[in-house]
Protein backbone atom coordinates (compact mmCIF):
# COMPACT_ATOMS: atom_id res chain seq x y z
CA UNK A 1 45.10 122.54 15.65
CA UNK A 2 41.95 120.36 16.93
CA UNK A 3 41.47 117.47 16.98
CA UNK A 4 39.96 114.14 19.12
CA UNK A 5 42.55 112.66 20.77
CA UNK A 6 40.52 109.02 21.82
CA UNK A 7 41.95 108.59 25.22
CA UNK A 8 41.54 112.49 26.16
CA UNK A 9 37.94 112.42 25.12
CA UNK A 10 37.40 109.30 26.99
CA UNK A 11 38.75 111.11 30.93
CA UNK A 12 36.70 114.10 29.65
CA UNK A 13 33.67 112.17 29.62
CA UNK A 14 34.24 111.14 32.83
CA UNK A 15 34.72 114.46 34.19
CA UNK A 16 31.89 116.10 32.39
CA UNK A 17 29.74 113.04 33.94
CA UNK A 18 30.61 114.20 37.24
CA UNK A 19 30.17 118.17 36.52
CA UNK A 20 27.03 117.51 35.09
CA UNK A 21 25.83 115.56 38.34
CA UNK A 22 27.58 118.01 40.83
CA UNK A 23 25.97 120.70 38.82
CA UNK A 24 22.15 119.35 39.69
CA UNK A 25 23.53 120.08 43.58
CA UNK A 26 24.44 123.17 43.15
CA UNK A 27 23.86 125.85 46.22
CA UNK A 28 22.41 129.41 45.99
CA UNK A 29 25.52 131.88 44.73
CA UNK A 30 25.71 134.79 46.99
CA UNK A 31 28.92 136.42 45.69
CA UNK A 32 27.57 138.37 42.55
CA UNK A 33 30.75 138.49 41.23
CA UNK A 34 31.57 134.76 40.92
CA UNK A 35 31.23 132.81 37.53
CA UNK A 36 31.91 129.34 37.52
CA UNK A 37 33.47 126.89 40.41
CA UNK A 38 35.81 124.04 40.18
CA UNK A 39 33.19 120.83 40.10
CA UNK A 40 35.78 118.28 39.84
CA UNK A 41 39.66 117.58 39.73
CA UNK A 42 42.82 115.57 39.65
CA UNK A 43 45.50 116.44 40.99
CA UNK A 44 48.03 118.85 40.23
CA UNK A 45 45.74 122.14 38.88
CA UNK A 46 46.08 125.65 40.42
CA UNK A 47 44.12 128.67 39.98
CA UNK A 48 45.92 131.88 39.18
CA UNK A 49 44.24 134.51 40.99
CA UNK A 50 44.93 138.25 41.30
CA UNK A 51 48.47 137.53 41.08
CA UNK A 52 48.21 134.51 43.48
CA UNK A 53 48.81 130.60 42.42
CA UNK A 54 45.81 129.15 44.82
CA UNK A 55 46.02 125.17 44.57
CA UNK A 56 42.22 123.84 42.78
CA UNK A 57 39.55 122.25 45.02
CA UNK A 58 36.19 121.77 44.48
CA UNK A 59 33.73 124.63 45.46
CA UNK A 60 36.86 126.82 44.22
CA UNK A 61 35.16 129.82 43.03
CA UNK A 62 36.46 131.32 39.69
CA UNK A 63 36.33 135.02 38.43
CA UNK A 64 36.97 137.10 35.61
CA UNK A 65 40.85 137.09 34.82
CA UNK A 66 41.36 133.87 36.41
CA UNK A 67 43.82 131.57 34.71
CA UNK A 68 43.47 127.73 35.41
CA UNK A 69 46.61 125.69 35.18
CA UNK A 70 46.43 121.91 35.02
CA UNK A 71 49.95 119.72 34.80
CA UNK A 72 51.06 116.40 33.51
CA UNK A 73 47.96 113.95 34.35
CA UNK A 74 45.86 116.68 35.73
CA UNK A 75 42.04 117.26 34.60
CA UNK A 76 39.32 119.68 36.12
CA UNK A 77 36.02 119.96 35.45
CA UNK A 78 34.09 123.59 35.75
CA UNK A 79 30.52 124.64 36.10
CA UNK A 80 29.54 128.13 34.69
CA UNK A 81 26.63 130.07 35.88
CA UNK A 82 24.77 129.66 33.03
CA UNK A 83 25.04 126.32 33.08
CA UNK A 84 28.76 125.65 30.69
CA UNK A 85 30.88 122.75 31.11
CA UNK A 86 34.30 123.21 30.71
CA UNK A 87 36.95 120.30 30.84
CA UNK A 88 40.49 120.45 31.12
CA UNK A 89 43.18 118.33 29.91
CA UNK A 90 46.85 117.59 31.06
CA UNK A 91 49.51 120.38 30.71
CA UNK A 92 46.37 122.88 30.40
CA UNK A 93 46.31 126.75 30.30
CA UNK A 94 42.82 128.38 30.35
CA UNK A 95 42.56 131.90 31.01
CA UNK A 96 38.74 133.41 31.44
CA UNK A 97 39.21 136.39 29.66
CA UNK A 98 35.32 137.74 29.97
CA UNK A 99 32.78 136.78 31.48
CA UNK A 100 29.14 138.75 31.34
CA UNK A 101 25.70 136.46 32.19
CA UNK A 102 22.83 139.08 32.76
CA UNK A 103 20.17 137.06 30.18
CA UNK A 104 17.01 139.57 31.62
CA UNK A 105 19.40 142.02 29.72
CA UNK A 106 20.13 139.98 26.73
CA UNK A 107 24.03 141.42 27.61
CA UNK A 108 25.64 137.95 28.09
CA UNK A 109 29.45 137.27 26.79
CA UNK A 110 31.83 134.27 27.35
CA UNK A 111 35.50 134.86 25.88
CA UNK A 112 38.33 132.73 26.86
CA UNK A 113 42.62 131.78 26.18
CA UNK A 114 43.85 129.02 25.67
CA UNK A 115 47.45 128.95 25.91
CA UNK A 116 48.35 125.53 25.34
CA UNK A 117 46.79 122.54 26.08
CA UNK A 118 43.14 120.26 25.71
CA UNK A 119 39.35 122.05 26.45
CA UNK A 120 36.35 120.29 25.96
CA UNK A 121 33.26 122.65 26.08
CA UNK A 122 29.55 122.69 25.89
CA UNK A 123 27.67 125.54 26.01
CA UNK A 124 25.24 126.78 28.31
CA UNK A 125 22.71 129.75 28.65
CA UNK A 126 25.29 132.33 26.77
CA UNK A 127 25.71 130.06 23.29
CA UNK A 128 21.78 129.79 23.38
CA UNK A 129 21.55 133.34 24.02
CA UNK A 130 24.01 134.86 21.97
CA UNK A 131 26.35 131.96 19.95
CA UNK A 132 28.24 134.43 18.47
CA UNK A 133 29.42 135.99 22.16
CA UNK A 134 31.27 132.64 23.07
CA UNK A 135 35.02 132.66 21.60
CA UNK A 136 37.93 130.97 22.59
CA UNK A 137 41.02 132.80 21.35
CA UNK A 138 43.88 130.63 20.96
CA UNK A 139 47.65 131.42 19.80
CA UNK A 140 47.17 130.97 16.02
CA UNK A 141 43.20 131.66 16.01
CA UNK A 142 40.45 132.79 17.36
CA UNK A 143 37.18 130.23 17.71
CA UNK A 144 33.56 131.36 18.13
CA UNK A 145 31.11 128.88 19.12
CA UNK A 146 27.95 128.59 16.77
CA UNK A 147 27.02 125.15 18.42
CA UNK A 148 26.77 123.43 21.67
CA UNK A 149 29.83 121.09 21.74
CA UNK A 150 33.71 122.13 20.99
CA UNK A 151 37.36 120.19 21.79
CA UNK A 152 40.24 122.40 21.26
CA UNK A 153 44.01 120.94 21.51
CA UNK A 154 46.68 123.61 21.46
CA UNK A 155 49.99 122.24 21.28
């Protein structure tokens, strides 16, 4: 099921504000195998990490296979390397599935789970690249983005 929900859209803003801003500060990456970090957050979010539960803070780097958990009144905001913005809701479960940037090689691929919970996304280098390489794959569906902006509720 998606749809807006007013108030959710409204903190997501917010958050996506301050990604967007962090994102202009970003440093050099020298881990090659990193994809995104944690930009911004409120409490109560973990990162699941090779089999670890590693509590969210910002700089958190985030890899393939990790699994973001947010819980009641939680939100955090994530910066891709090619540029996405992700945003997630309260009582959030966001697994990154895939993740493949190498644009010089036009091999670029973004898939995602989300479990249960609220995403708001806008694309980056991989939807302008490839659209049809974004999908978010959800229990009753699977979305692929062929645009720049997408909320997702999974209740």
């Amino acid at each position: 099921m998606i749809k807006m929900l007013p108030c959710f859209v409204k903190k997501l803003k917010i958050v996506i504000i301050l990604g967007l801003t962090a994102v202009l500060h970003q440093p050099a990456l020298a881990d090659e195998n990193y994809i995104g970090m944690i930009k911004t957050y409120q409490p109560l979010a973990a990162v699941l990490h090779a089999g670890k539960e590693i509590p969210v803070n910002i700089g958190a780097k985030l890899y393939p296979g990790d699994t973001v958990i947010t819980q009641t009144d939680a939100a955090v905001g994530i910066i891709f390397m090619d540029g996405s913005v992700l945003s997630l809701g309260s009582e959030t479960r966001f697994e990154i599935v895939d993740f493949l940037f190498k644009p010089a090689e036009r091999n670029v691929s973004f898939t995602s789970k989300v479990s249960k919970g609220t995403v708001a996304f806008t694309s980056g280098a991989i939807g302008r690249i490839s659209p049809e390489s974004v999908k978010f794959i959800t229990p009753t569906s699977t979305l692929g983005l062929h645009g720049t902006k997408v909320l997702i509720e999974v209740k």
